[in-house]
PDB file of N, CA and C in Angstrom:
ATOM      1  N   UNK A   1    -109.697  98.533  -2.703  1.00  0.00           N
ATOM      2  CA  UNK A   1    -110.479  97.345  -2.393  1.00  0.00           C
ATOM      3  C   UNK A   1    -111.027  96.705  -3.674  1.00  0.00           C
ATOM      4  N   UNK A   2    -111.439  97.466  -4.747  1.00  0.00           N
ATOM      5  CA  UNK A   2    -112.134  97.365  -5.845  1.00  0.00           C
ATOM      6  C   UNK A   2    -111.051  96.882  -7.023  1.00  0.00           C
ATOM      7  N   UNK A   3    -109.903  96.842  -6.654  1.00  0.00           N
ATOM      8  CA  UNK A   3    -108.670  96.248  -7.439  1.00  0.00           C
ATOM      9  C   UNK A   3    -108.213  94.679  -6.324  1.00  0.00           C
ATOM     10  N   UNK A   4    -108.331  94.710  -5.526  1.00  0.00           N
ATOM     11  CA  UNK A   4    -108.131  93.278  -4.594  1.00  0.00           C
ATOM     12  C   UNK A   4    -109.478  92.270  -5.295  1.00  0.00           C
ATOM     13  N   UNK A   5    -110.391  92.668  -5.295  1.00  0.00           N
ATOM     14  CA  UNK A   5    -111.573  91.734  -5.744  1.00  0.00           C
ATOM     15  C   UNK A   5    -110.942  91.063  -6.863  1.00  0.00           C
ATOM     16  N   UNK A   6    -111.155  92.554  -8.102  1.00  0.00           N
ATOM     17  CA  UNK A   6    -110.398  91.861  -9.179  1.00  0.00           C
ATOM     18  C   UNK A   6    -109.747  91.141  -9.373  1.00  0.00           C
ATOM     19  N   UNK A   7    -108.373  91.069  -8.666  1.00  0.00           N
ATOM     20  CA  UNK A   7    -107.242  90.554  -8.638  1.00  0.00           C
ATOM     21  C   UNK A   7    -107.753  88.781  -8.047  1.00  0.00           C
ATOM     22  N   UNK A   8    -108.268  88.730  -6.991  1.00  0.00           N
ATOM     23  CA  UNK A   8    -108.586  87.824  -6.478  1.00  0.00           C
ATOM     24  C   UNK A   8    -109.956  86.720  -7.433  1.00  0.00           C
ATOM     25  N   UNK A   9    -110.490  87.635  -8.389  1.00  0.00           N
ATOM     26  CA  UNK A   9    -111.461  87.048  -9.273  1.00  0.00           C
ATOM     27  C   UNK A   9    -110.568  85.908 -10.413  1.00  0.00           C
ATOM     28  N   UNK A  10    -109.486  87.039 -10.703  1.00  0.00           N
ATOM     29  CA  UNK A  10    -109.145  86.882 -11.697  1.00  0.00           C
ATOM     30  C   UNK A  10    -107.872  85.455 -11.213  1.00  0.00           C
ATOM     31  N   UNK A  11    -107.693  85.558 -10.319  1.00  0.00           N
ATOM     32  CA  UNK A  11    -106.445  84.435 -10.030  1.00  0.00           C
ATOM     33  C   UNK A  11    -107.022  83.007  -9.664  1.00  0.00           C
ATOM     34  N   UNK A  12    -108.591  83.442  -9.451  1.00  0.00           N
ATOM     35  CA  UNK A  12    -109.461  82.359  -8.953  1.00  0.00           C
ATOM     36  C   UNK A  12    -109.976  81.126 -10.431  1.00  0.00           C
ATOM     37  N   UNK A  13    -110.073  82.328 -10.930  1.00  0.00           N
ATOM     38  CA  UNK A  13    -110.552  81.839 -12.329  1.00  0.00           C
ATOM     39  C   UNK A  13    -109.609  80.537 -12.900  1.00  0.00           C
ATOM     40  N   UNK A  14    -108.611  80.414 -13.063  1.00  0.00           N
ATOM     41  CA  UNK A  14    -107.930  79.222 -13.577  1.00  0.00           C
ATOM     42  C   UNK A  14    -108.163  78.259 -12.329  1.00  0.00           C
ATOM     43  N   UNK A  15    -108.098  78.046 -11.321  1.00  0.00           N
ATOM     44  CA  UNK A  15    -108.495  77.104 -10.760  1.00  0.00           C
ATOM     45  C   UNK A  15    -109.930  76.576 -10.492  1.00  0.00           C
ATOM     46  N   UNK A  16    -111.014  77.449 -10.610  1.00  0.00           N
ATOM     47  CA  UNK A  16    -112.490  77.137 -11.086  1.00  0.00           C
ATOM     48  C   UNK A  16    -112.118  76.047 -12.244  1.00  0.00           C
ATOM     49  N   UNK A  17    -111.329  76.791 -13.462  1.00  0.00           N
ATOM     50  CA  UNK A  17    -111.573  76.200 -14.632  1.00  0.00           C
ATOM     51  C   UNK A  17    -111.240  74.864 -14.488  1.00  0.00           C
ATOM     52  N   UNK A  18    -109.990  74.381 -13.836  1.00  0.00           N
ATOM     53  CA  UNK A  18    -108.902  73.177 -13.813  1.00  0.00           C
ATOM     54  C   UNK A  18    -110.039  72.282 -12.926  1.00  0.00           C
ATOM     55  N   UNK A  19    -110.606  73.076 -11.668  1.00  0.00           N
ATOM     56  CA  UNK A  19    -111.734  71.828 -10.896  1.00  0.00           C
ATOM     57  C   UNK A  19    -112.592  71.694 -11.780  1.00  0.00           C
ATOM     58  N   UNK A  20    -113.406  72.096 -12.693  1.00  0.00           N
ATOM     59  CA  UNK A  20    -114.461  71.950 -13.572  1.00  0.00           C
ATOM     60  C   UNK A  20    -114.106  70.797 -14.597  1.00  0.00           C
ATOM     61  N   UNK A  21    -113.003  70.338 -14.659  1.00  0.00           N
ATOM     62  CA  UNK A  21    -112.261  69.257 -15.611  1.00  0.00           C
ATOM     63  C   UNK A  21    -112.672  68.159 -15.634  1.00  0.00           C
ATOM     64  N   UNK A  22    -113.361  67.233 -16.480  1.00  0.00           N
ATOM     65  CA  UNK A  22    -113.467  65.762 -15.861  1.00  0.00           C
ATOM     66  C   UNK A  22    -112.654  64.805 -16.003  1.00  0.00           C
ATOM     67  N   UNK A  23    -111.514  64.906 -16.616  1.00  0.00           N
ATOM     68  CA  UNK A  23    -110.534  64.167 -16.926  1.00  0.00           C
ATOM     69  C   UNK A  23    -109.245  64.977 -17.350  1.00  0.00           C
ATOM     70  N   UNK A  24    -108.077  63.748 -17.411  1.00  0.00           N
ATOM     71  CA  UNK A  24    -106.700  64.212 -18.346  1.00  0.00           C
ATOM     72  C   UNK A  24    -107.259  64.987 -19.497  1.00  0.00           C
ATOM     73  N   UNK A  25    -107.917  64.354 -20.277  1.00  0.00           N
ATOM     74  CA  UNK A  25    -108.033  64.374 -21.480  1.00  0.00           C
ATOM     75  C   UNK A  25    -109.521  64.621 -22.247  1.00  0.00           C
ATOM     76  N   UNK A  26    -109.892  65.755 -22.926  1.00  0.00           N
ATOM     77  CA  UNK A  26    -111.108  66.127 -23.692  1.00  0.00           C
ATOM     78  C   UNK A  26    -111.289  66.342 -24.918  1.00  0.00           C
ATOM     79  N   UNK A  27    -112.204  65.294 -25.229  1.00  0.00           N
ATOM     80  CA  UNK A  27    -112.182  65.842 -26.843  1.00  0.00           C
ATOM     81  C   UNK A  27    -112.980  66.599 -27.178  1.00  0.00           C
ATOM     82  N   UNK A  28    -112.883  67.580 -27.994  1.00  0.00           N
ATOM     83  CA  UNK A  28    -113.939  68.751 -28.856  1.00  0.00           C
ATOM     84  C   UNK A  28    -114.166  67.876 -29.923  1.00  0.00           C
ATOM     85  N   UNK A  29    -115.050  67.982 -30.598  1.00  0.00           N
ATOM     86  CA  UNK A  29    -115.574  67.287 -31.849  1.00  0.00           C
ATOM     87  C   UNK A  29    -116.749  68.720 -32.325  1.00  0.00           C
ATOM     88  N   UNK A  30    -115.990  69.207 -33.773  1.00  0.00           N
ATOM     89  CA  UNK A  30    -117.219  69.876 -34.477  1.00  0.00           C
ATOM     90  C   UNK A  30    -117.199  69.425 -35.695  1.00  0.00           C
ATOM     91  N   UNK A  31    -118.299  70.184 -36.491  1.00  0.00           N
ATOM     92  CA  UNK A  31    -118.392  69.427 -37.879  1.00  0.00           C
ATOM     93  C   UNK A  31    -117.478  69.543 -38.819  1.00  0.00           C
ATOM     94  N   UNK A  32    -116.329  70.184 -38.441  1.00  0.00           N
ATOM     95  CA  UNK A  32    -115.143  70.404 -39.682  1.00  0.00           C
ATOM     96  C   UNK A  32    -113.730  69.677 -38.700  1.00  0.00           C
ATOM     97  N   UNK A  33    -113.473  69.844 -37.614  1.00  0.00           N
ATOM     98  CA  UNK A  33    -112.808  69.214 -36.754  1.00  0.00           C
ATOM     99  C   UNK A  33    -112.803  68.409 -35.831  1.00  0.00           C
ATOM    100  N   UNK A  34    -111.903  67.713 -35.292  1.00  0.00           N
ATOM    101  CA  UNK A  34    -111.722  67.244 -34.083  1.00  0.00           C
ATOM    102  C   UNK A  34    -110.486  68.041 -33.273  1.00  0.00           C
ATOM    103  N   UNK A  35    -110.438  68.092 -31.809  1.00  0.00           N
ATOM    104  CA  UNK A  35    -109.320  68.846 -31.295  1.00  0.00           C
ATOM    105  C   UNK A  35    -109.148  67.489 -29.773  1.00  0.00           C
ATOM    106  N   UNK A  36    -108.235  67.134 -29.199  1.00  0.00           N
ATOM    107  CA  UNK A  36    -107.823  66.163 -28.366  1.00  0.00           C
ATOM    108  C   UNK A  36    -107.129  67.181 -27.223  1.00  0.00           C
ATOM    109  N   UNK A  37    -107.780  67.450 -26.146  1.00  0.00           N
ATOM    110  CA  UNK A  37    -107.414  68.574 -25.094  1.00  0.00           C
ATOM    111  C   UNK A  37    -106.944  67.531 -24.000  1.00  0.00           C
ATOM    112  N   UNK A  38    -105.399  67.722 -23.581  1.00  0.00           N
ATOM    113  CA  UNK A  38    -104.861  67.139 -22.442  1.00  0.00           C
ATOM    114  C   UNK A  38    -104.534  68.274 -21.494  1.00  0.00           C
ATOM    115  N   UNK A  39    -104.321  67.605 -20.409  1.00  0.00           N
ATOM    116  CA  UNK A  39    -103.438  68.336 -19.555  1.00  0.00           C
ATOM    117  C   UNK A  39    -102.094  67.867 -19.339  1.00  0.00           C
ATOM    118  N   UNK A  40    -101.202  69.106 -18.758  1.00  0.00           N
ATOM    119  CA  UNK A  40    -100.337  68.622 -18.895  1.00  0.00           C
ATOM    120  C   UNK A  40     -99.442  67.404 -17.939  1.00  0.00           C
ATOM    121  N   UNK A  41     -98.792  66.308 -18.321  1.00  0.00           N
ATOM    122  CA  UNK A  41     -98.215  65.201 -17.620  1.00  0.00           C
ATOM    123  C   UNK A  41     -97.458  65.683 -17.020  1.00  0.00           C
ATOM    124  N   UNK A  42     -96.718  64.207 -17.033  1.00  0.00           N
ATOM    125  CA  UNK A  42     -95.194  63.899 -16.174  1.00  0.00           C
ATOM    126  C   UNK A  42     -94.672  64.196 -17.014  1.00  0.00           C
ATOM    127  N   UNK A  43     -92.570  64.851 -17.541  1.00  0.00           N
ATOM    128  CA  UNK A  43     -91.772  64.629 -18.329  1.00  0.00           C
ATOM    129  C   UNK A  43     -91.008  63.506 -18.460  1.00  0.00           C
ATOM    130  N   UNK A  44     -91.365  62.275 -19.001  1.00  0.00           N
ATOM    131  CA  UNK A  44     -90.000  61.279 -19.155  1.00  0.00           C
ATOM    132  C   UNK A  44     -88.404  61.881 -19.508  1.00  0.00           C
ATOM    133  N   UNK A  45     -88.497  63.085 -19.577  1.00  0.00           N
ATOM    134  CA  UNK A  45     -87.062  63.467 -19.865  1.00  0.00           C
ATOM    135  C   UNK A  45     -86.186  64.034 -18.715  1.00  0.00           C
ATOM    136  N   UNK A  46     -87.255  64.546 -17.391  1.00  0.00           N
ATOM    137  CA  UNK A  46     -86.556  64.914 -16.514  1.00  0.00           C
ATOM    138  C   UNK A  46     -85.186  64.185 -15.954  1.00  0.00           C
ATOM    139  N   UNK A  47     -84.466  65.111 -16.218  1.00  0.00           N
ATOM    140  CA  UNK A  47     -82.635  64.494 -14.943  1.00  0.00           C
ATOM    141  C   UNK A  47     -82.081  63.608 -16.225  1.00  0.00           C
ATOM    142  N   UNK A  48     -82.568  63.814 -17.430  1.00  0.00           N
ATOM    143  CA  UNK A  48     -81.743  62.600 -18.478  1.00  0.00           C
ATOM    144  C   UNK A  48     -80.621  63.892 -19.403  1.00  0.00           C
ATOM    145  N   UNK A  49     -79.702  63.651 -19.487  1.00  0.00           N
ATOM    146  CA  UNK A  49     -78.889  64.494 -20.506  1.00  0.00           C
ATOM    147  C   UNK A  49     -79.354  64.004 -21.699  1.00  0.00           C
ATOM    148  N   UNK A  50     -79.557  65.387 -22.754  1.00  0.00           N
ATOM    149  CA  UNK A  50     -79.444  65.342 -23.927  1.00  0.00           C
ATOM    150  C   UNK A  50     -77.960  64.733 -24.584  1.00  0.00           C
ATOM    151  N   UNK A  51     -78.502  64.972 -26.349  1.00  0.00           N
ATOM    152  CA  UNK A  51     -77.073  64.470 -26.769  1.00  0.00           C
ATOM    153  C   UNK A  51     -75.834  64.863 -26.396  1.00  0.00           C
ATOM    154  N   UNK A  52     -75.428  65.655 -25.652  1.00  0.00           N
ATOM    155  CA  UNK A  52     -74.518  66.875 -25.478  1.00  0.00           C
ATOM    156  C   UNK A  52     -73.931  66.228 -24.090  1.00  0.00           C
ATOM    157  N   UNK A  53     -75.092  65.126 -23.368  1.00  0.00           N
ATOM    158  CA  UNK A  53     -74.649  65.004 -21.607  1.00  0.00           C
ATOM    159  C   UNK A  53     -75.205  65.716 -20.992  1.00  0.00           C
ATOM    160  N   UNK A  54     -76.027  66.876 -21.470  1.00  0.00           N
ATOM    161  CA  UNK A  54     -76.293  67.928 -20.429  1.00  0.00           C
ATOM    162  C   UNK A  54     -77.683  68.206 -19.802  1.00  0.00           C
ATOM    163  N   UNK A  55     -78.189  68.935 -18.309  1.00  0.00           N
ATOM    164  CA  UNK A  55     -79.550  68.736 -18.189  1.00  0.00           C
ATOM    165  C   UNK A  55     -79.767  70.410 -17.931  1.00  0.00           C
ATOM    166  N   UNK A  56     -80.005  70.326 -18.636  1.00  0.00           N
ATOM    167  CA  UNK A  56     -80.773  72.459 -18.612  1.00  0.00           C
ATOM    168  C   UNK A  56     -81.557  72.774 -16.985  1.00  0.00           C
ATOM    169  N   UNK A  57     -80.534  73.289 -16.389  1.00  0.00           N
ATOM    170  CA  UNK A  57     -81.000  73.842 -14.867  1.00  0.00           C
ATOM    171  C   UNK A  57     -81.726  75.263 -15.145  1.00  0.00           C
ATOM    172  N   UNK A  58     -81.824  76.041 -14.047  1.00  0.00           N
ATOM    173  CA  UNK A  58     -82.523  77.651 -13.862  1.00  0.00           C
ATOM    174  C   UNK A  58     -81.500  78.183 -14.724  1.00  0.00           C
ATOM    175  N   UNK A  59     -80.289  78.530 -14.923  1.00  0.00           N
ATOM    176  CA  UNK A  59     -80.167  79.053 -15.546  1.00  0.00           C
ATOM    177  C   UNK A  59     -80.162  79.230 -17.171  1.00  0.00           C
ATOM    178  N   UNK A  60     -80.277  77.912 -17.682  1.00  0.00           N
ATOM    179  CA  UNK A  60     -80.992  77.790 -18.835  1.00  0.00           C
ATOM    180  C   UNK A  60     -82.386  77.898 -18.900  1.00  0.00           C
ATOM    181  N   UNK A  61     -83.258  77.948 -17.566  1.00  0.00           N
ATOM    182  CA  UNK A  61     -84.185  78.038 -17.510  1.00  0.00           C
ATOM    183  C   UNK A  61     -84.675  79.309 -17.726  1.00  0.00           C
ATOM    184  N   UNK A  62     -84.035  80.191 -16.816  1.00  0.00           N
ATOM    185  CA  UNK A  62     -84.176  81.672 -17.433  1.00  0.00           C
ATOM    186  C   UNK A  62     -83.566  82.152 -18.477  1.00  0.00           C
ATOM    187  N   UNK A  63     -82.840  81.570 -19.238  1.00  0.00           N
ATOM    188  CA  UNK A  63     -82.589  82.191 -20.727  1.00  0.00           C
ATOM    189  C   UNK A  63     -83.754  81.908 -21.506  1.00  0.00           C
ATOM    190  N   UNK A  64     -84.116  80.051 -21.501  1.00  0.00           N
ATOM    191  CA  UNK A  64     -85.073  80.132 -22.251  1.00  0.00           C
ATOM    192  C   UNK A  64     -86.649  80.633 -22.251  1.00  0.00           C
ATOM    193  N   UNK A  65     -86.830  81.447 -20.865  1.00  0.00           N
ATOM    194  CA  UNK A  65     -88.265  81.964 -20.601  1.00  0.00           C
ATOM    195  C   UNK A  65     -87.774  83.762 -21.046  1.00  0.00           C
ATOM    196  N   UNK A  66     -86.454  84.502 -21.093  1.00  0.00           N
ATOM    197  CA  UNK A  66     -86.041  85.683 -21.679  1.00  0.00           C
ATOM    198  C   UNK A  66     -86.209  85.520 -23.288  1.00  0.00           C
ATOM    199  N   UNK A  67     -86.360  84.768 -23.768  1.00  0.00           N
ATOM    200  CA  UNK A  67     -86.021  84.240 -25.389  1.00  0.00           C
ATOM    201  C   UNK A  67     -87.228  83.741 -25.921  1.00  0.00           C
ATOM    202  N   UNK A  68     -88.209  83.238 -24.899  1.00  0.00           N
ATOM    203  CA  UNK A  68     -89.186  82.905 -25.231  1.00  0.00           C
ATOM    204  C   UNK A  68     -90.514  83.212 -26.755  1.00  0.00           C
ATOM    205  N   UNK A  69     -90.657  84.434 -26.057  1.00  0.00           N
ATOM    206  CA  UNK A  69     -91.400  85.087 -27.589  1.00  0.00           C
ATOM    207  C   UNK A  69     -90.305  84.732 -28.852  1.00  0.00           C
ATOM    208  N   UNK A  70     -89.333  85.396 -28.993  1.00  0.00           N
ATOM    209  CA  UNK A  70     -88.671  84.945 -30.368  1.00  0.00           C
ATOM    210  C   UNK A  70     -88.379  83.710 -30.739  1.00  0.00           C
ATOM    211  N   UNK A  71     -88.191  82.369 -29.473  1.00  0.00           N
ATOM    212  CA  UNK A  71     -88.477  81.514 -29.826  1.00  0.00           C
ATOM    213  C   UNK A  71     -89.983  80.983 -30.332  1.00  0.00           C
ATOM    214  N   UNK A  72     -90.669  81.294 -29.893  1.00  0.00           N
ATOM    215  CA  UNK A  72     -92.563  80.854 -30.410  1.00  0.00           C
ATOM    216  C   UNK A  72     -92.268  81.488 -31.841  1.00  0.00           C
ATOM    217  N   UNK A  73     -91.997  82.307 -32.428  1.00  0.00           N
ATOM    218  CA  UNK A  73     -92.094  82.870 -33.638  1.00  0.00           C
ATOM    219  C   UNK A  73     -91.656  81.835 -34.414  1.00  0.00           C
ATOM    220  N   UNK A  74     -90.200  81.626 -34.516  1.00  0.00           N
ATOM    221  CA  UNK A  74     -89.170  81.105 -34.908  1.00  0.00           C
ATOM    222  C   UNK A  74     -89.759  79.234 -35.042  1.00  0.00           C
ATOM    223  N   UNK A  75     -90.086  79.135 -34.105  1.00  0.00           N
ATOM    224  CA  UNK A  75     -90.972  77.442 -33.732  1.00  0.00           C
ATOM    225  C   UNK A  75     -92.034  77.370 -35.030  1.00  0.00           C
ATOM    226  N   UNK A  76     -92.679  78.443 -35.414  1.00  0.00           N
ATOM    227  CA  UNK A  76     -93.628  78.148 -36.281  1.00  0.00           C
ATOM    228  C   UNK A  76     -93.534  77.956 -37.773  1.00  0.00           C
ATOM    229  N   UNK A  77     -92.109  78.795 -37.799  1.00  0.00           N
ATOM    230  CA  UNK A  77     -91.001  78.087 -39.288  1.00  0.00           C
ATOM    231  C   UNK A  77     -90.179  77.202 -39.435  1.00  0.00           C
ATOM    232  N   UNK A  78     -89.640  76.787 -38.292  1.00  0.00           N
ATOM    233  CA  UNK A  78     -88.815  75.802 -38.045  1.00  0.00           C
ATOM    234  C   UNK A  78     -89.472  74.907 -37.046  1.00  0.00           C
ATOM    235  N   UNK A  79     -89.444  73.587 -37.642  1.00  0.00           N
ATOM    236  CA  UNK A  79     -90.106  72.223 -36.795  1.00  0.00           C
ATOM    237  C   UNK A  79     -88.705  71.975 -35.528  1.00  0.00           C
ATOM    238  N   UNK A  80     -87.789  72.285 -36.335  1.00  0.00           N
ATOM    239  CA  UNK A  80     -86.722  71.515 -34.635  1.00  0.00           C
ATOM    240  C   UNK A  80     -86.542  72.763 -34.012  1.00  0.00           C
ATOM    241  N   UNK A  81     -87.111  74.040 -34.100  1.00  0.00           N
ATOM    242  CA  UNK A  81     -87.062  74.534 -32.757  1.00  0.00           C
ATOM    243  C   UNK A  81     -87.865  74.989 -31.963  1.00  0.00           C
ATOM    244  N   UNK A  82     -87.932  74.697 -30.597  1.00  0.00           N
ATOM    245  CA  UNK A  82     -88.304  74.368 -29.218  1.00  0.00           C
ATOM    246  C   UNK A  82     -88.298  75.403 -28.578  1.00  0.00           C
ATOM    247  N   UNK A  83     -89.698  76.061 -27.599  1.00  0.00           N
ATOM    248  CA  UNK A  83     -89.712  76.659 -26.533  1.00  0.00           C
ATOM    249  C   UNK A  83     -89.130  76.555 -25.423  1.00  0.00           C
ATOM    250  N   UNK A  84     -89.235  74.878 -25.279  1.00  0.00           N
ATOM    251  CA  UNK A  84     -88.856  74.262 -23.239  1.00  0.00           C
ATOM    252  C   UNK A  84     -87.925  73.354 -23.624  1.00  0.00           C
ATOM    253  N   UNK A  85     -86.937  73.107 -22.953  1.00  0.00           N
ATOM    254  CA  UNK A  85     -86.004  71.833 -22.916  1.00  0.00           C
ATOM    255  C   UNK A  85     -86.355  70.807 -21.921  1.00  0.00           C
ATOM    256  N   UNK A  86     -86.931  69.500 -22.794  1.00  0.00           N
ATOM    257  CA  UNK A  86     -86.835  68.806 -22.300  1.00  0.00           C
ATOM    258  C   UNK A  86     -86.477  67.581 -21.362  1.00  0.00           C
ATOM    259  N   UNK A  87     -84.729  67.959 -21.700  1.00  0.00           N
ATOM    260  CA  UNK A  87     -83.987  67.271 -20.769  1.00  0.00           C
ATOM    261  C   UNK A  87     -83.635  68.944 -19.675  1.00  0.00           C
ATOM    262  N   UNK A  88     -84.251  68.547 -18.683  1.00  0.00           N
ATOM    263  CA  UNK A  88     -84.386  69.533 -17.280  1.00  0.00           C
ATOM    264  C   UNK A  88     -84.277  69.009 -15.612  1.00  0.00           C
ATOM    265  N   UNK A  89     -84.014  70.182 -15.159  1.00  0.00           N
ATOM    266  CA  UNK A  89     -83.915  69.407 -13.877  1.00  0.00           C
ATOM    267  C   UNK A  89     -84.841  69.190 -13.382  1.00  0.00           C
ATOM    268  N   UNK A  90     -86.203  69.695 -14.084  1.00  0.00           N
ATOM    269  CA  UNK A  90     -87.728  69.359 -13.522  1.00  0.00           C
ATOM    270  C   UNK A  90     -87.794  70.816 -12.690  1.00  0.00           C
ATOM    271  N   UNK A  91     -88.392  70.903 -11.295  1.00  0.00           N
ATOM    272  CA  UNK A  91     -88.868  71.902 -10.695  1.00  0.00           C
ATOM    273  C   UNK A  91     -87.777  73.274 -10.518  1.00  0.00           C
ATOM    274  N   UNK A  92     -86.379  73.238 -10.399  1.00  0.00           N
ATOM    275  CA  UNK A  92     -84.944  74.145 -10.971  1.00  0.00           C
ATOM    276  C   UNK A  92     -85.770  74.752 -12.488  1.00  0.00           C
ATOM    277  N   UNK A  93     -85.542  74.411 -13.443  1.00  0.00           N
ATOM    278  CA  UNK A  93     -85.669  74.475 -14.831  1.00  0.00           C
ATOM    279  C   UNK A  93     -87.064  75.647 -15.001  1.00  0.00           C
ATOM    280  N   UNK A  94     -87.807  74.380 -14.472  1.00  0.00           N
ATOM    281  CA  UNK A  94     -89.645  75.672 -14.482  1.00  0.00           C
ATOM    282  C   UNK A  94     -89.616  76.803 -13.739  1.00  0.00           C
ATOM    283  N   UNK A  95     -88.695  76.948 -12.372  1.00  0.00           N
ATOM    284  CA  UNK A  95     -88.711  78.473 -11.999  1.00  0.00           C
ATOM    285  C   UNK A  95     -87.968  79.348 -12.852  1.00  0.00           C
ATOM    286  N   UNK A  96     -86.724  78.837 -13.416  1.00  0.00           N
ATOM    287  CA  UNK A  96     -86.236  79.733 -13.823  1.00  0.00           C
ATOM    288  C   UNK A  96     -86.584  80.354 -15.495  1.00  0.00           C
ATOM    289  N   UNK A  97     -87.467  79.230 -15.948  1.00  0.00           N
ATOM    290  CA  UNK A  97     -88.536  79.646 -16.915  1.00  0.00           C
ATOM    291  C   UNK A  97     -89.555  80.422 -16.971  1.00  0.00           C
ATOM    292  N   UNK A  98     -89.856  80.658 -15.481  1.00  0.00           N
ATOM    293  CA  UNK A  98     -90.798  81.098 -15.355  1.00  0.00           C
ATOM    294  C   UNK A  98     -90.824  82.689 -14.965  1.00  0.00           C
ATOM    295  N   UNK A  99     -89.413  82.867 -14.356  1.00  0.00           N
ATOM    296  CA  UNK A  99     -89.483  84.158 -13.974  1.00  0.00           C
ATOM    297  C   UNK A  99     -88.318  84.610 -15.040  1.00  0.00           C
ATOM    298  N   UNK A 100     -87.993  84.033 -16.014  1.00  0.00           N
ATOM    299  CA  UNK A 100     -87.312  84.751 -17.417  1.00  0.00           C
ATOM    300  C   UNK A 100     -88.935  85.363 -18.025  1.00  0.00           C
ATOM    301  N   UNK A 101     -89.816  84.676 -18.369  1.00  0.00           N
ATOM    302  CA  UNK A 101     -91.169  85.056 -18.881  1.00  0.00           C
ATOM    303  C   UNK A 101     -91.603  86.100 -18.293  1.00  0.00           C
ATOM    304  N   UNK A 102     -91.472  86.056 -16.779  1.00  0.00           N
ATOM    305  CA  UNK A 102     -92.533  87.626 -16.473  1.00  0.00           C
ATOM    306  C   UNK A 102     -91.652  88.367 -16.139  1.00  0.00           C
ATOM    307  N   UNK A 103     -90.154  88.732 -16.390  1.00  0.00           N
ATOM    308  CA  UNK A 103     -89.057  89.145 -16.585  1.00  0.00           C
ATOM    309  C   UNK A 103     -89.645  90.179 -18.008  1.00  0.00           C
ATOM    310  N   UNK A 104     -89.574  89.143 -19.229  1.00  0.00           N
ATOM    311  CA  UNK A 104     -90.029  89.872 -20.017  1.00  0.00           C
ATOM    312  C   UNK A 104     -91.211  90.696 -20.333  1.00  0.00           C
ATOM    313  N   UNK A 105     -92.431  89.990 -19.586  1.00  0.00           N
ATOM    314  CA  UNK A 105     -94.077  90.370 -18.763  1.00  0.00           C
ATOM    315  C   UNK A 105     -93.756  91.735 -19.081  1.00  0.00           C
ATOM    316  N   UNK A 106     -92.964  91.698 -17.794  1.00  0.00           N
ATOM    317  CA  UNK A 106     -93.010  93.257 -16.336  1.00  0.00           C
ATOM    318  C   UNK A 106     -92.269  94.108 -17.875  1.00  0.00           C
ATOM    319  N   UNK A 107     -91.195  93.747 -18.406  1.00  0.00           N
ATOM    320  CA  UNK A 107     -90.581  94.967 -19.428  1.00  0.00           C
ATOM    321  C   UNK A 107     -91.486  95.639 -20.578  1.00  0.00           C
ATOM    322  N   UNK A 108     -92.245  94.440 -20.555  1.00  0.00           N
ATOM    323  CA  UNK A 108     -92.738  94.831 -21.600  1.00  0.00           C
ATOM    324  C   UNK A 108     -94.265  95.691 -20.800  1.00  0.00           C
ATOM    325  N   UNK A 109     -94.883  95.669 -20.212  1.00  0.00           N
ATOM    326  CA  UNK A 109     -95.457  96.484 -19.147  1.00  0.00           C
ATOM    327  C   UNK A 109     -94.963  97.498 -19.168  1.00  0.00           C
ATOM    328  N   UNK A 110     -93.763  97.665 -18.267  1.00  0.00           N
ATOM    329  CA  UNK A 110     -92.983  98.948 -18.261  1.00  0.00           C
ATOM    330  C   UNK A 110     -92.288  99.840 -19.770  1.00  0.00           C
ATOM    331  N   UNK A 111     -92.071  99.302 -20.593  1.00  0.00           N
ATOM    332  CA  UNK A 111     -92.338 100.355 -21.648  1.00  0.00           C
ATOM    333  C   UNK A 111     -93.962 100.691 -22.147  1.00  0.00           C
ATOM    334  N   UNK A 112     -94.835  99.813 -21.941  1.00  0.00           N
ATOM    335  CA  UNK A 112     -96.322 100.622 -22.610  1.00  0.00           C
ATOM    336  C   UNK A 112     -96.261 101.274 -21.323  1.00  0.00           C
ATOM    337  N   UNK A 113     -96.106 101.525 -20.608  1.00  0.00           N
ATOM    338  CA  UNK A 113     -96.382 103.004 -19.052  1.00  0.00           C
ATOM    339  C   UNK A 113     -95.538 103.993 -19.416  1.00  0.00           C
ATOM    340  N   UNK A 114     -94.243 103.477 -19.869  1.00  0.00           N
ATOM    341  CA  UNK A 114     -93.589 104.997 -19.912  1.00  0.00           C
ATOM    342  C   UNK A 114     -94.154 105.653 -21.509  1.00  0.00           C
ATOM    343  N   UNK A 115     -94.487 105.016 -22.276  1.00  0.00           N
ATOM    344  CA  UNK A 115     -95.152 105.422 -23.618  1.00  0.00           C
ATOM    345  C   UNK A 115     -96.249 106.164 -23.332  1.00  0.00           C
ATOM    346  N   UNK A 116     -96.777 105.729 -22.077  1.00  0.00           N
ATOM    347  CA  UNK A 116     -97.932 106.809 -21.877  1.00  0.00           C
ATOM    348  C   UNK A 116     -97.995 108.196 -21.546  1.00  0.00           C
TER     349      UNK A 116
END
C-alpha cells in the first residue's frame, strides 16, 4: 500500500507542476542570467520528408529512443547531431521513441539488480 501512495505521489507530481504554469512561456531572470522556459509546441515538420524524401515512423522511432543516451553525448560535440527527428510521423514516431527509451530505462535497471 505504502509503495501505491508513492507511486501515485510521484506520477501526480508532473501534472501539479504543468497546472501550476501560467503560460507557454517563462522567463527566469537572475543577476548573472536570463533563461526563456517554453513548453513544448506543435512540430512544423510533422508528415514533411527530409532531404532524403523520408518521414521517420516507430521504427525509427525506436532506434532513435535505443541510441538515445549516446546520442545526447555525441550532440554536445557535434552541433548537427540530433536526439529526435524532426521530419516524423508525429504520434507513430513518439511511441516508438518512447518505448526505445524505457527499453533502455528497464536494462539499465535490470543490470544494477543483478549487480546486487
Amino acid at each position: 500500500m505504502k509503495k501505491l501512495l508513492v507511486f501515485s505521489l510521484v506520477a501526480a507530481l508532473p501534472l501539479l507542476m504543468a497546472a501550476c504554469a501560467p503560460d507557454t512561456s517563462v522567463q527566469v531572470n537572475t543577476p548573472g542570467a536570463t533563461m526563456q522556459l517554453r513548453a513544448p509546441g506543435q512540430n512544423p515538420m510533422v508528415n514533411q520528408p527530409d532531404q532524403n524524401g523520408l518521414v521517420a515512423r516507430a521504427g525509427a522511432g525506436l532506434w532513435h529512443g535505443l541510441i538515445a543516451p549516446v546520442t545526447l553525448v555525441i550532440s554536445f560535440f557535434n552541433s548537427d547531431v540530433h536526439m529526435y527527428e524532426v521530419h516524423n510521423a508525429g504520434s507513430e514516431y513518439d511511441l516508438g521513441f518512447l518505448l526505445g527509451v524505457t527499453v533502455i530505462v528497464a536494462l539499465l535497471i535490470l543490470f544494477v539488480r543483478m549487480r546486487r
